[in-house]
PDB file of N, CA and C in Angstrom:
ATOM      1  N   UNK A   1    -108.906  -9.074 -58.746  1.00  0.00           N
ATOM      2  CA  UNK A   1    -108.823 -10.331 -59.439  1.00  0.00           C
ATOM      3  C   UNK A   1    -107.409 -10.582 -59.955  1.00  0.00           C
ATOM      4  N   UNK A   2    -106.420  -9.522 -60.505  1.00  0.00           N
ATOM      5  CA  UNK A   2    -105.266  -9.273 -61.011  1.00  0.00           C
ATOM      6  C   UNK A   2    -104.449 -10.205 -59.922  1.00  0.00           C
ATOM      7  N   UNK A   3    -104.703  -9.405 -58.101  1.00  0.00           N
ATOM      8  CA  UNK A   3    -103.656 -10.267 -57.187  1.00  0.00           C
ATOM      9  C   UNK A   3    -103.977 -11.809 -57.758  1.00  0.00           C
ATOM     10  N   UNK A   4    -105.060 -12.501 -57.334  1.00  0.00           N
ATOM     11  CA  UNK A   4    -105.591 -13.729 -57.497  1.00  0.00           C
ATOM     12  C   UNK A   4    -104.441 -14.327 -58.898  1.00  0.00           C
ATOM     13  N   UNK A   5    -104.628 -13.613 -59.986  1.00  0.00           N
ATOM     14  CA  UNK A   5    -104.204 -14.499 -61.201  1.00  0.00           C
ATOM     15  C   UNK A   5    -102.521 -14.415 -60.793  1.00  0.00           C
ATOM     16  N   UNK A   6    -101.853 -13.541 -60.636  1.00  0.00           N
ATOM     17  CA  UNK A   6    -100.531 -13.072 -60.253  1.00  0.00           C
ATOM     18  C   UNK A   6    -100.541 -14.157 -59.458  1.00  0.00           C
ATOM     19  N   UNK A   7    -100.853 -14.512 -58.312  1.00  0.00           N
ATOM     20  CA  UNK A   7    -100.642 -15.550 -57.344  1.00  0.00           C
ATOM     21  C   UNK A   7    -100.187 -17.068 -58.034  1.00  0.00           C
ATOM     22  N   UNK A   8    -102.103 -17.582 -58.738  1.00  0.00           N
ATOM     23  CA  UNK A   8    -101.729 -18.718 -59.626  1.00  0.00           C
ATOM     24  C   UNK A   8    -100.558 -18.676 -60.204  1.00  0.00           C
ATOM     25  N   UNK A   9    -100.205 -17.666 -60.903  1.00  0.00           N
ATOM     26  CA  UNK A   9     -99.241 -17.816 -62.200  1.00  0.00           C
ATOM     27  C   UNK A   9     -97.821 -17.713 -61.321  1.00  0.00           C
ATOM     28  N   UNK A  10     -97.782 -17.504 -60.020  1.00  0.00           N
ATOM     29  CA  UNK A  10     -96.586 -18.170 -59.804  1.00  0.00           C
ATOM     30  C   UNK A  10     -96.504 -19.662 -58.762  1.00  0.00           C
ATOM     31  N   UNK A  11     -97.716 -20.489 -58.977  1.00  0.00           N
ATOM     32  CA  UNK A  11     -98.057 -21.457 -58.605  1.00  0.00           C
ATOM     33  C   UNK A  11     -97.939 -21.627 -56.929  1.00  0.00           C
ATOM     34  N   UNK A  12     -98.969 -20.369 -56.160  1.00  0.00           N
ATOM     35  CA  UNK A  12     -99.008 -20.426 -54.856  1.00  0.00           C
ATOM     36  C   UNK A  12    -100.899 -20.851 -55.020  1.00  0.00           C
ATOM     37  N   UNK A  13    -100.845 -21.766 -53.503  1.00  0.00           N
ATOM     38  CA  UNK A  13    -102.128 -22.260 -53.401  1.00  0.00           C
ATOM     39  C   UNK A  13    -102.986 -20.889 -52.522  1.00  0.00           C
ATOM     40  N   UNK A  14    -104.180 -20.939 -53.415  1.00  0.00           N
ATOM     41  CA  UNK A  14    -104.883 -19.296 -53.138  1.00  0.00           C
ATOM     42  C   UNK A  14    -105.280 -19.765 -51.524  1.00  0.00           C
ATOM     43  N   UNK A  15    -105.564 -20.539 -51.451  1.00  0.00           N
ATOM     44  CA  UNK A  15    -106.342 -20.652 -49.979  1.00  0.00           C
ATOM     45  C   UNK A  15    -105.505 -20.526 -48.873  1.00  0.00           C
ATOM     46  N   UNK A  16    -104.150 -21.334 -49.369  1.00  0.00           N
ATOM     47  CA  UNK A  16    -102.923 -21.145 -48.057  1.00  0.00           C
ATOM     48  C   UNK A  16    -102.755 -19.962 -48.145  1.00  0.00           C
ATOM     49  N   UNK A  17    -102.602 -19.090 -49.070  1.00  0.00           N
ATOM     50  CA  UNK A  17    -101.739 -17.710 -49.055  1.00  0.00           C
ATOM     51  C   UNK A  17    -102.879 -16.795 -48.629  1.00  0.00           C
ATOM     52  N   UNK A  18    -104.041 -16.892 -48.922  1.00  0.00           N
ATOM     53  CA  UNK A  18    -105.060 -16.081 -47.848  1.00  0.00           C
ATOM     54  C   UNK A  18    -105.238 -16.346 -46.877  1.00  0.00           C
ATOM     55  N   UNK A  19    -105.051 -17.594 -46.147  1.00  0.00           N
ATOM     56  CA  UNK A  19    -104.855 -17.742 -44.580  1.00  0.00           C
ATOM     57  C   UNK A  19    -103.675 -17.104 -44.256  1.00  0.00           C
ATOM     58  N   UNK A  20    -102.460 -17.562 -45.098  1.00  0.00           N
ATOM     59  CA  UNK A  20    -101.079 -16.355 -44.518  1.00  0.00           C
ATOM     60  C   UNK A  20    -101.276 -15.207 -44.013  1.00  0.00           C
ATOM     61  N   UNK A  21    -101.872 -14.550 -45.790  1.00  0.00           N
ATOM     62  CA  UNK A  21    -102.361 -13.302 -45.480  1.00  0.00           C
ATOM     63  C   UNK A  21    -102.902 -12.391 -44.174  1.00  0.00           C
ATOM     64  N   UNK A  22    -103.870 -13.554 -43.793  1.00  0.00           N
ATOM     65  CA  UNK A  22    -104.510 -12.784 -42.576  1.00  0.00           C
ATOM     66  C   UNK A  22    -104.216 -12.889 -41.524  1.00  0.00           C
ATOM     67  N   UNK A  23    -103.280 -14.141 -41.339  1.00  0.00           N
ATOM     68  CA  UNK A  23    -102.721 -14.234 -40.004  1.00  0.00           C
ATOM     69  C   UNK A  23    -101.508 -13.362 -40.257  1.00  0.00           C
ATOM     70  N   UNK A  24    -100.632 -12.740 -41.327  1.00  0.00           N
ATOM     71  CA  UNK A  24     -99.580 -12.284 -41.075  1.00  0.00           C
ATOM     72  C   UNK A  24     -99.751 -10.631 -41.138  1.00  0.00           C
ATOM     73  N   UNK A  25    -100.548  -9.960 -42.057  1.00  0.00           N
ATOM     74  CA  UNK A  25    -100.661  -8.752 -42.234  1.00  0.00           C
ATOM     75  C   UNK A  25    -101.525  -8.005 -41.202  1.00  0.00           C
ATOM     76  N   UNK A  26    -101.959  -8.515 -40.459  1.00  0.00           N
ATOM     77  CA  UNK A  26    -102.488  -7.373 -39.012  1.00  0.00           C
ATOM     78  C   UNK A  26    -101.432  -7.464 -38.003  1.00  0.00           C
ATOM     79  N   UNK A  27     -99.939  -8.015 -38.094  1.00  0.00           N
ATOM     80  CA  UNK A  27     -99.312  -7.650 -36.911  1.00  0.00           C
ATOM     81  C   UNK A  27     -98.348  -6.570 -37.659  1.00  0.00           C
ATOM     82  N   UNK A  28     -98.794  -6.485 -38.475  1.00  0.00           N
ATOM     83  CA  UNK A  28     -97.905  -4.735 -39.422  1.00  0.00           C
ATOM     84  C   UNK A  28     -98.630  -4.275 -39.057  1.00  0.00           C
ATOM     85  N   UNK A  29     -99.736  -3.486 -38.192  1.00  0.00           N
ATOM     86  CA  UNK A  29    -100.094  -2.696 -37.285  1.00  0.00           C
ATOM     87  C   UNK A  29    -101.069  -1.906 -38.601  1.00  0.00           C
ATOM     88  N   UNK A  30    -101.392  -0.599 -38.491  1.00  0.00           N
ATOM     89  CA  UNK A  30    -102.650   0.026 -39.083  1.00  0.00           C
ATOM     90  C   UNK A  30    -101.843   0.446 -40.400  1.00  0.00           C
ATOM     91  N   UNK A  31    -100.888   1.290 -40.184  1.00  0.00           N
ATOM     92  CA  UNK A  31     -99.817   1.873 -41.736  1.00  0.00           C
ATOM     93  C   UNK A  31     -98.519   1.333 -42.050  1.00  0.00           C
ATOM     94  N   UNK A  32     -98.675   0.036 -42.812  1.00  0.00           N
ATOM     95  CA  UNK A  32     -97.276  -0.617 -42.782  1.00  0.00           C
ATOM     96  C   UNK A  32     -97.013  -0.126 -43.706  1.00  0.00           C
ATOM     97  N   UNK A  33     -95.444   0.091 -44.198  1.00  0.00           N
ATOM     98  CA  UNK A  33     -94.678   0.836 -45.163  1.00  0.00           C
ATOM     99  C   UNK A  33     -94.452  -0.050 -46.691  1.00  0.00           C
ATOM    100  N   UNK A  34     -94.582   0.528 -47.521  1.00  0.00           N
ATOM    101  CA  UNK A  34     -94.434  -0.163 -48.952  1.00  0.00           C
ATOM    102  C   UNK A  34     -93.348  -1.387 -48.725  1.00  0.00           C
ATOM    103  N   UNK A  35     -92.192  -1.195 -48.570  1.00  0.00           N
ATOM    104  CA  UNK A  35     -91.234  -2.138 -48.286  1.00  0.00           C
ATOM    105  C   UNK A  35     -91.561  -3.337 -47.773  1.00  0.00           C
ATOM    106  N   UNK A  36     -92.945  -2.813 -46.418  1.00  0.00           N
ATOM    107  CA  UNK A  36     -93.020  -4.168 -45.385  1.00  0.00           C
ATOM    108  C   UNK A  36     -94.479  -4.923 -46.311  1.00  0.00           C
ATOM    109  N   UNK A  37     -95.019  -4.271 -47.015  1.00  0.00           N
ATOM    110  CA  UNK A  37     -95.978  -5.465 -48.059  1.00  0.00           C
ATOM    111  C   UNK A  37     -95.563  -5.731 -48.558  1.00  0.00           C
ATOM    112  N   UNK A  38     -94.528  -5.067 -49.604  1.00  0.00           N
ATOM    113  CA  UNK A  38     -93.806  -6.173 -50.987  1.00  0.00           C
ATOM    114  C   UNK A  38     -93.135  -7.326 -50.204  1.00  0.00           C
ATOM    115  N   UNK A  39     -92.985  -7.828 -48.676  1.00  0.00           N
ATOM    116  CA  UNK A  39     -92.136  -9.547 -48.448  1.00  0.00           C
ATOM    117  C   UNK A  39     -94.042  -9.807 -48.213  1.00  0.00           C
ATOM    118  N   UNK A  40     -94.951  -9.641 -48.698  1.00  0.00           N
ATOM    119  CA  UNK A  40     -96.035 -10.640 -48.488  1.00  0.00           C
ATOM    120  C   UNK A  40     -96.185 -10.988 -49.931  1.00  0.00           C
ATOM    121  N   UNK A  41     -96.021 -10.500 -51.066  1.00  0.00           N
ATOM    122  CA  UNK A  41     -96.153 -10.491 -52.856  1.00  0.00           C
ATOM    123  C   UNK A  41     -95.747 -11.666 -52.757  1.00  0.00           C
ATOM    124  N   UNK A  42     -96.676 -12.625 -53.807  1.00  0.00           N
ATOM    125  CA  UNK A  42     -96.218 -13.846 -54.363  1.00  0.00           C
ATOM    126  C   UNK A  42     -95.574 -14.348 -54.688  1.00  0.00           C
ATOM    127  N   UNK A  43     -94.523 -13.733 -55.337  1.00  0.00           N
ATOM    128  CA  UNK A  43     -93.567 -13.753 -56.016  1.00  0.00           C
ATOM    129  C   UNK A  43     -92.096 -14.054 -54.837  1.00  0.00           C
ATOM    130  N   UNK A  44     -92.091 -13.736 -53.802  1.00  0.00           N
ATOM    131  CA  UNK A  44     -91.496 -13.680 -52.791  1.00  0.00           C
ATOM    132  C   UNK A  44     -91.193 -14.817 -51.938  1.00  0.00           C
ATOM    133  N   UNK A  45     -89.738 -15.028 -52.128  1.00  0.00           N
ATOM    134  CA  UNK A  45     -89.735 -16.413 -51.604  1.00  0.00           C
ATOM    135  C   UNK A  45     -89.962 -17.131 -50.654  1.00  0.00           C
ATOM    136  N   UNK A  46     -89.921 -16.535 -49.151  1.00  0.00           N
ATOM    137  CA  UNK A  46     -90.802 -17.062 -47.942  1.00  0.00           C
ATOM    138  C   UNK A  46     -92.177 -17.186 -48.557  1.00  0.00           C
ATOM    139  N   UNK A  47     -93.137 -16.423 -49.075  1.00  0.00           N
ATOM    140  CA  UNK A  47     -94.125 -16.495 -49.797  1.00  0.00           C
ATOM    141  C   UNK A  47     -94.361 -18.334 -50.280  1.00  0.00           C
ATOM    142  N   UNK A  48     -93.686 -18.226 -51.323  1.00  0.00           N
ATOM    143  CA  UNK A  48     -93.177 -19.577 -52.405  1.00  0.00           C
ATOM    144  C   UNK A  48     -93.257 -20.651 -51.330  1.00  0.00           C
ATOM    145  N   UNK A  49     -92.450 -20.451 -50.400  1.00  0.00           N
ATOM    146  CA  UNK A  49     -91.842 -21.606 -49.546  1.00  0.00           C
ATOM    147  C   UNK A  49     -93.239 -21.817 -48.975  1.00  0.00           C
ATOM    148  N   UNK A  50     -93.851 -21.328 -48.062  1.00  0.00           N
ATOM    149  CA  UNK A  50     -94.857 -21.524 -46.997  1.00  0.00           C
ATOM    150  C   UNK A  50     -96.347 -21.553 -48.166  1.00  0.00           C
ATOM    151  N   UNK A  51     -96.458 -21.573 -49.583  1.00  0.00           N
ATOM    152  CA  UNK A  51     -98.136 -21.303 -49.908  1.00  0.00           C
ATOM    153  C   UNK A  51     -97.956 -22.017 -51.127  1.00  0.00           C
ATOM    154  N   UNK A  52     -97.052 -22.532 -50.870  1.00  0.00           N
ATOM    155  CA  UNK A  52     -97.316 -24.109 -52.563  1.00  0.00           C
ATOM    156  C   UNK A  52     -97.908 -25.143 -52.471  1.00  0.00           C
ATOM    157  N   UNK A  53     -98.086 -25.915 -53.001  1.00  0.00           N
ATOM    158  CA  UNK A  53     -99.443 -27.443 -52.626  1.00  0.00           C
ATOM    159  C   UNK A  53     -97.731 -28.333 -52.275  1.00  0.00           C
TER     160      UNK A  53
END
């Protein structure tokens, strides 16, 4: 629930950024490395750019 509120509170739309989500995080293959999830975090400006209303 924590991701969810983190998301709002940096004013990304939950529904775009869970479609991102799923279209972008299965081509990081089965063990993607800490580095390669923190550019999906909300907070993150491709993030920002592509999941705002």
């Amino acid at each position: 629930m924590s991701f969810f509120e983190t998301a709002k509170a940096n004013g990304i739309n939950l529904r775009k950024y869970l479609i991102y989500l799923f279209k972008q995080l299965p081509k990081l293959g089965a063990f993607p490395k800490e580095c390669q999830l923190e550019a999906y975090l909300p907070w993150t400006k491709y993030v920002q750019q592509s999941c705002t209303d």
